[in-house]
C-alpha atoms as a PDB file:
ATOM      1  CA  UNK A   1       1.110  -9.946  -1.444  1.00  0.00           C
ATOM      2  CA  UNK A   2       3.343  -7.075  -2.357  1.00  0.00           C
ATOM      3  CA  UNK A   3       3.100  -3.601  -1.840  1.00  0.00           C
ATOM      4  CA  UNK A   4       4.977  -0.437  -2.507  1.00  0.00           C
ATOM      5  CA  UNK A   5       5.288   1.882   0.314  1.00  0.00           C
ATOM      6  CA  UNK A   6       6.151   5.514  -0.319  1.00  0.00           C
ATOM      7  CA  UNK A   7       6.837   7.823   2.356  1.00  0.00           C
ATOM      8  CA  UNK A   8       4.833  11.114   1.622  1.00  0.00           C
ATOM      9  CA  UNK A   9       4.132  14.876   2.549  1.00  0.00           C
ATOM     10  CA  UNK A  10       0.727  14.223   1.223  1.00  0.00           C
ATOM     11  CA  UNK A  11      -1.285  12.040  -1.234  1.00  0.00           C
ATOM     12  CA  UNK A  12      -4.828  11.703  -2.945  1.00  0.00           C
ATOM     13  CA  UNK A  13      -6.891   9.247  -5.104  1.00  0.00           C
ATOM     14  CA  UNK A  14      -9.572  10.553  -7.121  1.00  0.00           C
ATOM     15  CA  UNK A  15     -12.458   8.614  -8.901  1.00  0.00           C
ATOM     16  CA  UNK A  16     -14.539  10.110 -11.394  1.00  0.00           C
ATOM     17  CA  UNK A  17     -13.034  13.547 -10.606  1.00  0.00           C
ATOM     18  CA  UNK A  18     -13.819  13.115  -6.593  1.00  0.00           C
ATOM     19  CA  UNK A  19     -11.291  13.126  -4.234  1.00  0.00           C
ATOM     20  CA  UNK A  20     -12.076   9.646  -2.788  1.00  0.00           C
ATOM     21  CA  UNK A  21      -8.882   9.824   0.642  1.00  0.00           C
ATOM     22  CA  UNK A  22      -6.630  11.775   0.766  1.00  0.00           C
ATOM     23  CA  UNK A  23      -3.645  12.072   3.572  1.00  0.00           C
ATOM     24  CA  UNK A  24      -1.150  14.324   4.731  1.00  0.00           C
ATOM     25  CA  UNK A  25       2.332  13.190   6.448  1.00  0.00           C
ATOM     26  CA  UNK A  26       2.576   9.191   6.153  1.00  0.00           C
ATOM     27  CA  UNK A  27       1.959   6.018   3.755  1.00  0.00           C
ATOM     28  CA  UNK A  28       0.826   5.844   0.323  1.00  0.00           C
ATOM     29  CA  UNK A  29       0.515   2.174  -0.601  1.00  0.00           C
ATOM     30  CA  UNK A  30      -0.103   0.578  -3.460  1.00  0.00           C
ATOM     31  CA  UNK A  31      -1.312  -3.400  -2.706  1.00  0.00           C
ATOM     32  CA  UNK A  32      -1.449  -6.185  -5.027  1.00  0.00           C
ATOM     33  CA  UNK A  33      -2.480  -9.404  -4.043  1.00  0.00           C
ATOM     34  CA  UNK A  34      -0.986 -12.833  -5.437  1.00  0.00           C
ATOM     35  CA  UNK A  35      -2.757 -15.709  -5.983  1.00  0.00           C
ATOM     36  CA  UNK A  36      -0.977 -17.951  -3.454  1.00  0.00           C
ATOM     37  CA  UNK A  37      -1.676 -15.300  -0.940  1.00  0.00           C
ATOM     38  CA  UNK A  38      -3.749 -16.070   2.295  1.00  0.00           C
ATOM     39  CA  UNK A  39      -4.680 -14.055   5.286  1.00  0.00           C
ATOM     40  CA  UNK A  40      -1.214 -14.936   6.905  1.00  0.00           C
ATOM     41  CA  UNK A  41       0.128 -12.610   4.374  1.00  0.00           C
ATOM     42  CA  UNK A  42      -1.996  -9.878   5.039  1.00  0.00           C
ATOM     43  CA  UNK A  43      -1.224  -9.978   8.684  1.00  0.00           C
ATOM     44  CA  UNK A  44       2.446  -9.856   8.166  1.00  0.00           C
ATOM     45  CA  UNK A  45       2.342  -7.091   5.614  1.00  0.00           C
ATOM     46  CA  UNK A  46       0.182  -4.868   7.792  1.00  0.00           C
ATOM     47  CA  UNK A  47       2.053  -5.639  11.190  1.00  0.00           C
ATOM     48  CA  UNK A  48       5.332  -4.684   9.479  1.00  0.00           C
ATOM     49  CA  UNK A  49       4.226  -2.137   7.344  1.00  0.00           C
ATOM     50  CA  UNK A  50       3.001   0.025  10.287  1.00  0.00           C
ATOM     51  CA  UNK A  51       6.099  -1.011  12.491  1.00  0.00           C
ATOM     52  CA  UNK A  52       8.465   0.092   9.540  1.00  0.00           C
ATOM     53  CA  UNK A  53      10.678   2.713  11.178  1.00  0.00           C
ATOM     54  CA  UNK A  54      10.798   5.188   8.055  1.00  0.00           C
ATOM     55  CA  UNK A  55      10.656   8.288   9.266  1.00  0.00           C
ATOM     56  CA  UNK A  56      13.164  10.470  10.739  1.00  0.00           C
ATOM     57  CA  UNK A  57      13.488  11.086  14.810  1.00  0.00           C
ATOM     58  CA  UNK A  58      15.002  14.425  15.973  1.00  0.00           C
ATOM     59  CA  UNK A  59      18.204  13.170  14.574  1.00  0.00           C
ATOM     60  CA  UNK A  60      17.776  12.839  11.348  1.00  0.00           C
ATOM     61  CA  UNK A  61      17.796   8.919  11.478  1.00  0.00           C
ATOM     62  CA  UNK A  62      15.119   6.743  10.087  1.00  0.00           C
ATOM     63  CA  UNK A  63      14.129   5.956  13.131  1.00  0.00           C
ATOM     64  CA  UNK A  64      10.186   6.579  13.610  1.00  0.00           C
ATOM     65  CA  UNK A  65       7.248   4.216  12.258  1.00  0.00           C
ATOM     66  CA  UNK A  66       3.769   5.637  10.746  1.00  0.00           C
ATOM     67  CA  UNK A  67       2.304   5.269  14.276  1.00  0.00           C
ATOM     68  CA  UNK A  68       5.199   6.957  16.242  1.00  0.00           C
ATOM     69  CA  UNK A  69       4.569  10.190  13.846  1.00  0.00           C
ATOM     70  CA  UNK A  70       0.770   9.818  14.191  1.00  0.00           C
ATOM     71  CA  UNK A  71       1.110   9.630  10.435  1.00  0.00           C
ATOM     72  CA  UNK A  72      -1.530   8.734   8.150  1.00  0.00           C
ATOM     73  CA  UNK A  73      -1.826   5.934   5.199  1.00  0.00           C
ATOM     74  CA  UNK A  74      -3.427   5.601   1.726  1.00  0.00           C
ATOM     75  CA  UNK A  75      -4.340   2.531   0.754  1.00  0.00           C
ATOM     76  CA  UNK A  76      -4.505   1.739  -3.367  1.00  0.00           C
ATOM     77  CA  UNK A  77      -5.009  -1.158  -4.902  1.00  0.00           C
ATOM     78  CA  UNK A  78      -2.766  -2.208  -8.006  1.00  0.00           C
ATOM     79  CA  UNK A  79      -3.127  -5.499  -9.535  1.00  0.00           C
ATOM     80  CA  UNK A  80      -0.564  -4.308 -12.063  1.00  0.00           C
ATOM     81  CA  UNK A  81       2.311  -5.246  -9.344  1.00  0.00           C
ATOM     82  CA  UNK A  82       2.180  -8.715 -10.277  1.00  0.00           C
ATOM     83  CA  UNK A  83       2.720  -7.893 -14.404  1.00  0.00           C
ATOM     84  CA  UNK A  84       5.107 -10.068 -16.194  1.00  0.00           C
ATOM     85  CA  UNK A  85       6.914  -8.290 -18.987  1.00  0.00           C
ATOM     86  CA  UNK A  86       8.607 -11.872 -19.747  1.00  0.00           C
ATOM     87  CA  UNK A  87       7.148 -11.798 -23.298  1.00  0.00           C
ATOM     88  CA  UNK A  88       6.498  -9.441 -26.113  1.00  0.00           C
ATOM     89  CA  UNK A  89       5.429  -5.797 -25.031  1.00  0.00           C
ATOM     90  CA  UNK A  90       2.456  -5.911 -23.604  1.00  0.00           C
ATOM     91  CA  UNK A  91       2.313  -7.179 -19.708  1.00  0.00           C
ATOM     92  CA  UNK A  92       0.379 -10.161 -18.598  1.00  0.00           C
ATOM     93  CA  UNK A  93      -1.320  -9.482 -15.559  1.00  0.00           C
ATOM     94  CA  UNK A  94      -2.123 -13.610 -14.925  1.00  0.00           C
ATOM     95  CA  UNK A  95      -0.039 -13.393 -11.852  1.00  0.00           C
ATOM     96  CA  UNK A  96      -2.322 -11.328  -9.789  1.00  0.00           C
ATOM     97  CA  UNK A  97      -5.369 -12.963  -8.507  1.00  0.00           C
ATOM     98  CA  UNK A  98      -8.516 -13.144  -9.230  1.00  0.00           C
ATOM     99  CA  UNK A  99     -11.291 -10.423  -7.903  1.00  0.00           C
ATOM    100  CA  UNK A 100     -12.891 -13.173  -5.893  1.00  0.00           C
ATOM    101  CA  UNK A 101      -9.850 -13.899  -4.237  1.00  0.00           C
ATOM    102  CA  UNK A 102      -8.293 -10.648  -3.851  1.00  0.00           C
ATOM    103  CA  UNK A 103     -11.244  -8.551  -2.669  1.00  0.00           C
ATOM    104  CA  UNK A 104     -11.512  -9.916   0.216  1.00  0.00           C
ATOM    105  CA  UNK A 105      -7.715 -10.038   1.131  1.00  0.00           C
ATOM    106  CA  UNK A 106      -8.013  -6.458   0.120  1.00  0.00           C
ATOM    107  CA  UNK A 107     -10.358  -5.646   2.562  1.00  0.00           C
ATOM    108  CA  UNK A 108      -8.736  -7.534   5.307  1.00  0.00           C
ATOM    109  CA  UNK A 109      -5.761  -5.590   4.694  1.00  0.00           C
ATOM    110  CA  UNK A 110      -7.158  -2.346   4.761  1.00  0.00           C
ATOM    111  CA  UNK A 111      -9.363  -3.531   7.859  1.00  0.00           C
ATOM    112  CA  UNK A 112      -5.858  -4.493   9.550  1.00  0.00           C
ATOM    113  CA  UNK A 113      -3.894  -1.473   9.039  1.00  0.00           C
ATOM    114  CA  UNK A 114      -7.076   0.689  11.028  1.00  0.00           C
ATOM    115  CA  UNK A 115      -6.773  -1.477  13.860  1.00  0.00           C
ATOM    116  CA  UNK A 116      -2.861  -1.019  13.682  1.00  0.00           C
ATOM    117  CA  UNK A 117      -3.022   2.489  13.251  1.00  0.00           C
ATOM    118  CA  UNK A 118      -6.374   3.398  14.938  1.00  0.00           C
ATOM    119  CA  UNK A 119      -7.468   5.986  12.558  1.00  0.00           C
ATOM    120  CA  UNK A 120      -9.195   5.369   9.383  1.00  0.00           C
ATOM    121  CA  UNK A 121      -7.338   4.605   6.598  1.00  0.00           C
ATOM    122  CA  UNK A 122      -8.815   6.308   3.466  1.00  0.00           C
ATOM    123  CA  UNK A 123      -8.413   4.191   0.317  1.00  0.00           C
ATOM    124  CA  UNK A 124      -9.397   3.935  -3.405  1.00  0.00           C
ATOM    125  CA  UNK A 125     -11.779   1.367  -5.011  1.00  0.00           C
ATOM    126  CA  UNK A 126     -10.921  -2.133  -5.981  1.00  0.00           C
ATOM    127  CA  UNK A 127     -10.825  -1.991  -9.662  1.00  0.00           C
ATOM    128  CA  UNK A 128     -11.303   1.793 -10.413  1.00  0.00           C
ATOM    129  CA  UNK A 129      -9.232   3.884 -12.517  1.00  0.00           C
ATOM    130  CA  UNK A 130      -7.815   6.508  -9.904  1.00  0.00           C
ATOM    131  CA  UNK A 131      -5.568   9.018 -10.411  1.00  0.00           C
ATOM    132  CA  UNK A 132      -3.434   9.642  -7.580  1.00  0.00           C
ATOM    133  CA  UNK A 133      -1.537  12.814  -6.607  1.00  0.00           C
ATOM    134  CA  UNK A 134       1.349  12.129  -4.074  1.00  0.00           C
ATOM    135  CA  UNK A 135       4.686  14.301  -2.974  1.00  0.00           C
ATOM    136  CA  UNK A 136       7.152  11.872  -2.000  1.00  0.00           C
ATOM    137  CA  UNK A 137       8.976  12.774   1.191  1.00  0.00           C
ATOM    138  CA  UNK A 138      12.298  11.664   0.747  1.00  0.00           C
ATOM    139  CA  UNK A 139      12.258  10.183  -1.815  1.00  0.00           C
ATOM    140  CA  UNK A 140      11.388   7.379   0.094  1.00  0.00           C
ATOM    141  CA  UNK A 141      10.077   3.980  -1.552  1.00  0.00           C
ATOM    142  CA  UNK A 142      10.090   0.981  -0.777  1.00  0.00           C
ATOM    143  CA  UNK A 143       8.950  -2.411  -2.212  1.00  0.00           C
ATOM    144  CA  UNK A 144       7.890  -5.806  -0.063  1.00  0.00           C
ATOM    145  CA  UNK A 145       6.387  -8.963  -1.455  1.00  0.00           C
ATOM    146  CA  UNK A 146       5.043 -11.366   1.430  1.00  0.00           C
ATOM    147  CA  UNK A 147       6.356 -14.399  -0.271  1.00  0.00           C
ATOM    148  CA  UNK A 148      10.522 -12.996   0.555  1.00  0.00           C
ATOM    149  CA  UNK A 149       9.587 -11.905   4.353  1.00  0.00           C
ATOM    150  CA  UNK A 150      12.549  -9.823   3.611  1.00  0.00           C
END
C-alpha cells in the first residue's frame, strides 16, 4: 500500500461539482493499493499514519499526531501511485491492483483510520474523477509504501 500524506489547513474532493468531504486542520491522503497488499498492510498504514507526530507542539517541533490536534483526515483514492514511467511516455498503471482487490482494502482502510481517529473520515469515491482543493500546511508531505515499513 502506499500513500501520500500531506499536512493541511484544509482540503476538499468534489464529484460531479459536489463537495463530497471536506476537512479543515489535518490529513489529506491519497491511497493506492498494490497488488501484493493484504489487510496487514492496511493495519500498519493506518496505525502509523494516525500516530505520525507531524504537527507542531507549542514549540514549534513536529511533535503532535492527527489525534493529539483533534485534526481531521481526507481520504482519496489514487491508483495512479503505483504508475511505472519505465517505458515510453505514457504510464502503465499494471502495478496497482485490481478493483476487486483493492476495494475492499480501500474500505478497510478508511474503516480503520475512524476507529483510530474516532470521527468520521470523509473520503472520495473509488474510481471517480475528483478534483481536490487542498492548502498545504507546511509544506508538509510525506510518502510511505507498506512494503519499506520505513
Amino acid at each position: 500500500m502506499r500513500v501520500i500524506i500531506q499536512r493541511v489547513a484544509r482540503a476538499s474532493v468534489e464529484i460531479e461539482g459536489k463537495i463530497k468531504g471536506k476537512i479543515d486542520r489535518g490529513l489529506l491522503l491519497f491511497a493506492g493499493v498494490g497488488p501484493d497488499d493484504s489487510e496487514d498492510d492496511v493495519l500498519w498504514m493506518a496505525a502509523k499514519i494516525a500516530s505520525m507526530r507531524i504537527f507542531e507542539d507549542k514549540a514549534g517541533k513536529m511533535n503532535l499526531s492527527v489525534r493529539d490536534v483533534e485534526g481531521d483526515i481526507l481520504l482519496i483514492s489514487q491508483f495512479t501511485l503505483y504508475a511505472s514511467t519505465k517505458k515510453g511516455n505514457r504510464p502503465s498503471f499494471n502495478g496497482s491492483a485490481s478493483p476487486e482487490k483493492a476495494i475492499p482494502l480501500y474500505e478497510s482502510f478508511h474503516r480503520q483510520l475512524t476507529a483510530i481517529i474516532e470521527k468520521a473520515v470523509p473520503s472520495g469515491d473509488f474510481g471517480a474523477h475528483m478534483k481536490i482543493d487542498l492548502c498545504n500546511d507546511g509544506p508538509v508531505t510525506i510518502i510511505m509504501d507498506s512494503r519499506e515499513r520505513n
